[in-house]
Protein backbone atom coordinates (compact mmCIF):
# COMPACT_ATOMS: atom_id res chain seq x y z
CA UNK A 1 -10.02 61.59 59.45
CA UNK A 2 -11.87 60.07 62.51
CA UNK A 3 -15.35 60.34 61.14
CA UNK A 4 -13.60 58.86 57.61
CA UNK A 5 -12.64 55.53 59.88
CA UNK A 6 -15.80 55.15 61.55
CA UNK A 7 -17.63 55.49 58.34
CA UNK A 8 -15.51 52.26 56.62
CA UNK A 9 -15.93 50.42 59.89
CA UNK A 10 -19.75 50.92 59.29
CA UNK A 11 -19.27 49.95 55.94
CA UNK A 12 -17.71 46.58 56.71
CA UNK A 13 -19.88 45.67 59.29
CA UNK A 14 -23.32 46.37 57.09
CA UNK A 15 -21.35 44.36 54.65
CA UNK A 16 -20.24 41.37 56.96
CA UNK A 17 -24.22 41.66 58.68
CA UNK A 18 -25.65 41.62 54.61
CA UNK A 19 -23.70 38.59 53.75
CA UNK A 20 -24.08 36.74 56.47
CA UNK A 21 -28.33 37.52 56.45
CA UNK A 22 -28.42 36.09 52.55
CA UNK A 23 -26.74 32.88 53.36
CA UNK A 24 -23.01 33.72 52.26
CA UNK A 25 -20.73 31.26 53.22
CA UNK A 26 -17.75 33.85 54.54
CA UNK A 27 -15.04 31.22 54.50
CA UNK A 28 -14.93 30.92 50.85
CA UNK A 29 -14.37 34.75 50.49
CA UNK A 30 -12.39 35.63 53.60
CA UNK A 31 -10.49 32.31 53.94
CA UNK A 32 -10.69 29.60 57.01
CA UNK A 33 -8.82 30.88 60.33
CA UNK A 34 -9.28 27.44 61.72
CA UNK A 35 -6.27 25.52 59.61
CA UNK A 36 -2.53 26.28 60.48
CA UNK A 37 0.39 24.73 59.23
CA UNK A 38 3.02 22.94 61.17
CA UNK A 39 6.42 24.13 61.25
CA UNK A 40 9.99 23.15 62.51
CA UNK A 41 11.11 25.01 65.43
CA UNK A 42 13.39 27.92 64.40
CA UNK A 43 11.27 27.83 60.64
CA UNK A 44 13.00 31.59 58.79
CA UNK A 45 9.56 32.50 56.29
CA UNK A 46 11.27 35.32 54.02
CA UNK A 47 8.56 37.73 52.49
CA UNK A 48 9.90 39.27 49.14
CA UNK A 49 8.11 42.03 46.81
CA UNK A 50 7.62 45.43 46.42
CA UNK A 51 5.48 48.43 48.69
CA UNK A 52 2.38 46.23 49.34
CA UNK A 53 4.86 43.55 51.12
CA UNK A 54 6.76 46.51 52.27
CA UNK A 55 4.57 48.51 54.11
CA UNK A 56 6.50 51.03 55.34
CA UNK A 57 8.98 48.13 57.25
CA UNK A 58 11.60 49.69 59.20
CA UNK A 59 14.90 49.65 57.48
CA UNK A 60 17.19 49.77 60.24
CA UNK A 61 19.36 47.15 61.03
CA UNK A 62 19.93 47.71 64.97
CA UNK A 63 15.82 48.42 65.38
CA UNK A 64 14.62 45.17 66.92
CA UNK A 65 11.06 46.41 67.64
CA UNK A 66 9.00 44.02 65.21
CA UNK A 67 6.19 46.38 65.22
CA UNK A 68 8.20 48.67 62.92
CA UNK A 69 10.58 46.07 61.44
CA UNK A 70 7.88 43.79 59.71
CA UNK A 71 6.13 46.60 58.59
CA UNK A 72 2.35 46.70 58.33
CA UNK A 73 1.33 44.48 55.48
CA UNK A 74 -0.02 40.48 55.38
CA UNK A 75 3.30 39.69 57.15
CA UNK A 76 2.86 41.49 60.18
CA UNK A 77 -0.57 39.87 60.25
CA UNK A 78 0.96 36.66 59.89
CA UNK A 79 3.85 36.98 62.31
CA UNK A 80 0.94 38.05 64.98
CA UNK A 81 -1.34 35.01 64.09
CA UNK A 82 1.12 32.56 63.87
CA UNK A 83 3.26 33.62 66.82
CA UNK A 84 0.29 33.40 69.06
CA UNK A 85 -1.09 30.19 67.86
CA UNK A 86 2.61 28.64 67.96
CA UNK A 87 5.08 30.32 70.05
CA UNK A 88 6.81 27.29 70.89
CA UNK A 89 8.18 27.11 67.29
CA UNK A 90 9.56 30.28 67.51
CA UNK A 91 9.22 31.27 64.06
CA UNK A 92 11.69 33.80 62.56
CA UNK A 93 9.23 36.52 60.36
CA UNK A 94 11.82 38.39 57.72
CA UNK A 95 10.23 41.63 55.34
CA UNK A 96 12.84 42.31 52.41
CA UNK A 97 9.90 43.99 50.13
CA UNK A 98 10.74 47.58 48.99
CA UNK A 99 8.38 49.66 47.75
CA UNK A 100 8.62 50.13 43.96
CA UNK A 101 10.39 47.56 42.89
CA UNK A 102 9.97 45.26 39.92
CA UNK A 103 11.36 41.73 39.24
CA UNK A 104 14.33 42.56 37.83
CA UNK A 105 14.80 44.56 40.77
CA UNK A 106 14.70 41.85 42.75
CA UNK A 107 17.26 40.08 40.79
CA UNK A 108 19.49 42.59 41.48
CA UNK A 109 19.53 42.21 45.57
CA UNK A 110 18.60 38.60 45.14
CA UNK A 111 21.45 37.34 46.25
CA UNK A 112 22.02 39.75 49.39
CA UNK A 113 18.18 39.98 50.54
CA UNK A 114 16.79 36.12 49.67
CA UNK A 115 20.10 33.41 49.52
CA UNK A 116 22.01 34.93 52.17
CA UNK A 117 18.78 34.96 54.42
CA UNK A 118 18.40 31.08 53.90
CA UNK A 119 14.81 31.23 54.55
CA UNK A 120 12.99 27.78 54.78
CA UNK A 121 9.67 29.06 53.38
CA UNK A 122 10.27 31.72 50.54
CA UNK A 123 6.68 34.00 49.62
CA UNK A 124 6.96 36.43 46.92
CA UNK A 125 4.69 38.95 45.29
CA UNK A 126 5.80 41.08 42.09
CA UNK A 127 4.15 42.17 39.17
CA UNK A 128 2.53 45.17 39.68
CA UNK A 129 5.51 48.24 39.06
CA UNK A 130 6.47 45.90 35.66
CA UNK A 131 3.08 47.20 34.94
CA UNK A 132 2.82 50.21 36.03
CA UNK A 133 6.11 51.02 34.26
CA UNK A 134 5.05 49.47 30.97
CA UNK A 135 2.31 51.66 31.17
CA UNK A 136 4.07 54.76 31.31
CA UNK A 137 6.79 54.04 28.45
CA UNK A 138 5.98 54.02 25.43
CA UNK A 139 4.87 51.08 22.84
CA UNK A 140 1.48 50.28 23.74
CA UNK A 141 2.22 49.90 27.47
CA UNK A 142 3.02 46.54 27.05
CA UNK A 143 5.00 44.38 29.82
CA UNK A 144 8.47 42.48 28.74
CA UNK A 145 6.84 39.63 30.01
CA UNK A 146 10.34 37.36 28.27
CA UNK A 147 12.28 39.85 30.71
CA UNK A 148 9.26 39.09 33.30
CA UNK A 149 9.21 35.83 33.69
CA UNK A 150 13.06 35.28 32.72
CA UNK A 151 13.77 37.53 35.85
CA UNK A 152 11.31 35.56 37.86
CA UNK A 153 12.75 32.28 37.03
CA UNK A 154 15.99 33.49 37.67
CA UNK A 155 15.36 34.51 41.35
CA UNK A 156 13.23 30.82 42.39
CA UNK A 157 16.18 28.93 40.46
CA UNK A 158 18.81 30.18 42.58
CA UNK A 159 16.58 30.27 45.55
CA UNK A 160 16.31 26.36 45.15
CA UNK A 161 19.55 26.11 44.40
CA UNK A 162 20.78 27.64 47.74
CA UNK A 163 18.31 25.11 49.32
CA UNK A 164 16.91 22.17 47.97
CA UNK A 165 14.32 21.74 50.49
CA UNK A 166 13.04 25.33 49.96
CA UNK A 167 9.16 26.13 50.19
CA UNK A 168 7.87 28.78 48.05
CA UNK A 169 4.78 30.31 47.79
CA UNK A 170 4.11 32.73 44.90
CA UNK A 171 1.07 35.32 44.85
CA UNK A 172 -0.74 36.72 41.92
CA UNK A 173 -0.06 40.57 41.13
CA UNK A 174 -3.93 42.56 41.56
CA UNK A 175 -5.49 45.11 40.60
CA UNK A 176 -9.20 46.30 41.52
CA UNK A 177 -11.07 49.49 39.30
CA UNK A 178 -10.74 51.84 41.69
CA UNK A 179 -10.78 56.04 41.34
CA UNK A 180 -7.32 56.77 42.99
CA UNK A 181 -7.65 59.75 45.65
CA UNK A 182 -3.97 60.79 44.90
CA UNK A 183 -4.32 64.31 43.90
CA UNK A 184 -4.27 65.06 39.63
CA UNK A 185 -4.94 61.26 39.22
CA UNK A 186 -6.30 60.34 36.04
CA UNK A 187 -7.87 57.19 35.71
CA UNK A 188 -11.33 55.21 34.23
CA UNK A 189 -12.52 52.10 32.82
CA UNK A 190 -10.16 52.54 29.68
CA UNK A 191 -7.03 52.51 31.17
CA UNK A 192 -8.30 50.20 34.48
CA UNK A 193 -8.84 47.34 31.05
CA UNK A 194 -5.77 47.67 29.64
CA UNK A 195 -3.76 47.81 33.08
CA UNK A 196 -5.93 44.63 34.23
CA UNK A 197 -5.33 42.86 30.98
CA UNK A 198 -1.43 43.59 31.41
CA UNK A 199 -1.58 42.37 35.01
CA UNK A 200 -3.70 39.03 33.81
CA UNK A 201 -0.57 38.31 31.52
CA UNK A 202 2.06 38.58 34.70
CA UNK A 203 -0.35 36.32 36.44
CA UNK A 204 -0.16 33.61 33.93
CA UNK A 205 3.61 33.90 34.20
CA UNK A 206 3.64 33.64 38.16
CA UNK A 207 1.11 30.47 37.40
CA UNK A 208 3.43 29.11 34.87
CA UNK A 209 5.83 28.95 37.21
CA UNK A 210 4.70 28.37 40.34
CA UNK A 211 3.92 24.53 38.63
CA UNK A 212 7.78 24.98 37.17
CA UNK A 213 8.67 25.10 41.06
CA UNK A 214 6.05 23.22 42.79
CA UNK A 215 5.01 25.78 44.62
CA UNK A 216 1.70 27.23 46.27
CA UNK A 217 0.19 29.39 43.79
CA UNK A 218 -1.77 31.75 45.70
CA UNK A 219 -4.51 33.44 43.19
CA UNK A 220 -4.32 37.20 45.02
CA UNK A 221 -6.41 38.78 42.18
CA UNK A 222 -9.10 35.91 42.12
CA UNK A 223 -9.31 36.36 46.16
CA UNK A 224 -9.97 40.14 45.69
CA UNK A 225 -12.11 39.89 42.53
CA UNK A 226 -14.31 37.69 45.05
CA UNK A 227 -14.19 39.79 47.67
CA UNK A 228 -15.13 42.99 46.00
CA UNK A 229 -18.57 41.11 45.21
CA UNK A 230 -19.28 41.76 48.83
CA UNK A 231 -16.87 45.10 50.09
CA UNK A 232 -16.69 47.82 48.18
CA UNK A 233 -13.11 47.33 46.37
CA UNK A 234 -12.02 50.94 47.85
CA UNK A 235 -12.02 49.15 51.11
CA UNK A 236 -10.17 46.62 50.21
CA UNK A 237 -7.32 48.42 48.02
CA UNK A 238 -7.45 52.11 48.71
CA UNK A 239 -6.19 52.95 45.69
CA UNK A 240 -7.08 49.76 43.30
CA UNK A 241 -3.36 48.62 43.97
CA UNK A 242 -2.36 49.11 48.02
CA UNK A 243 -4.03 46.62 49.94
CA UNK A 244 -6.44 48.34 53.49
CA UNK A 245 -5.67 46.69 56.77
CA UNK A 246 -8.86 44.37 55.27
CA UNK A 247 -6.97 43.74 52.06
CA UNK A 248 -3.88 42.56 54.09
CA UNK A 249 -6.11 40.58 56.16
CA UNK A 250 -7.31 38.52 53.57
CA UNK A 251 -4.68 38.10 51.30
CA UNK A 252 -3.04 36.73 55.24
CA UNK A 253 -6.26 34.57 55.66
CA UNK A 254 -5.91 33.06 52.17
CA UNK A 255 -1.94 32.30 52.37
CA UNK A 256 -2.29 30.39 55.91
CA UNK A 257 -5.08 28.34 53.56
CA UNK A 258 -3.29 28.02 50.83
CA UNK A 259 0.14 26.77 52.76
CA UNK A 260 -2.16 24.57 54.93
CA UNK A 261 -3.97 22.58 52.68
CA UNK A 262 -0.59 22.03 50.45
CA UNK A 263 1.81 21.51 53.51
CA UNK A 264 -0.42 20.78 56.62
CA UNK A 265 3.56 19.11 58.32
CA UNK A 266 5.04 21.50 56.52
CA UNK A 267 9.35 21.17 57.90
CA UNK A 268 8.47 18.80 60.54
CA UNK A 269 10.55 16.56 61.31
């Protein structure tokens, strides 16, 4: 397992040393760590989604340890980042992803795990289990993308309901072709196609209504489809779906970018 790590750090640096010899300009893969956003003091950002927002986040209610409570994704990355550039705004970091959920599961604990938070700045990222699941029933594998995007709607209309002022970021399911390692998995190009071309039709949802909302559309699978040009895409999602400590990284690069450019005084005052 050691040798396994030092062999990906290897990997990255090579990668990082290649790029930077031919004249790659890094920022416009790995996103610009020099912009932050300005918040009001006491700012509640609300993560919502399913495992790769998750992360393993510690469930427990009475568990104020933040190193198990955010869990390991992008938000932990972000709560570290943005807590060291700006501890005087004392920002309130809240993980309510769960791992194999869809929208409509969302829907369902909407109203417990989103309005009752009353987050300032909402971020969600769905899409990928509708998939998934369409892929196993039968039909084609096609997603309800009505159900889709009606569910969708359904949770950023209430959300903006509940508050008015609300920010909301939305990120693109992804997907990258990548050989699972799970054992008996059974994948190739065929079904990587017809999974992508299934995920491509969530993301025109999530686009279609992140204008709807006014909200920042962040392009996740554009970001990695980029990226991958340069890093191997096993280092980036292990498994073609779970982002790697590197995948989190840069879909947390990208978001502070994203929220940056479209909010640079974002809730001040």
């Amino acid at each position: 397992m050691t040798n396994c790590w030092v062999r990906v750090g290897a990997f990255v640096l090579c990668a990082v040393s290649v790029a930077a010899a031919a004249g790659v300009h890094a920022p416009s893969v790995r996103g610009d760590q020099s912009q932050l956003p300005a918040f009001q003091t006491g700012s509640r950002l609300l993560f919502q989604g399913d495992s790769i927002t998750d992360m393993q986040r510690d469930r427990r209610t009475d568990h104020w340890d933040q190193n198990h409570i955010l869990g390991h994704s992008f938000v932990f990355l972000l709560s570290a980042r943005l807590g060291l550039e700006m501890p005087q705004a004392e920002l309130a970091f809240i993980n309510r992803g769960q791992g194999g959920n869809r929208v409509g599961d969302l829907r369902k604990r909407w109203q417990t795990d989103a309005i009752e938070v009353k987050p300032d700045v909402l971020t969600v990222l769905v899409g990928i289990n509708d998939v998934w699941t369409a892929m196993k029933q039968t039909g084609g594998g096609k997603v309800a993308l009505a159900e889709y995007e009606a569910d969708y709607r359904f949770i950023l209309k209430a959300s903006r309901q509940a508050n008015p002022d609300l920010r909301i970021v939305l990120l693109d399911p992804f997907i990258l072709p990548v050989q699972s390692p799970r054992p008996n998995a059974s994948e190739g190009p065929e079904l990587y196609a017809t999974r992508r071309a299934e995920t491509d039709k969530c993301r025109a949802v999530v686009a279609k209504l992140a204008k709807e909302f006014d909200a920042v559309h962040l392009k996740t699978q554009d970001v990695f489809d980029a990226a991958a040009q340069q890093i191997a895409p096993e280092l980036l999602l292990w498994d073609g779906i779970h982002p790697t400590p590197l995948g989190h990284e840069l879909i947390a690069r990208h978001w502070l970018k994203q929220i940056s450019a479209r909010w640079p005084q974002i809730l001040s005052k």
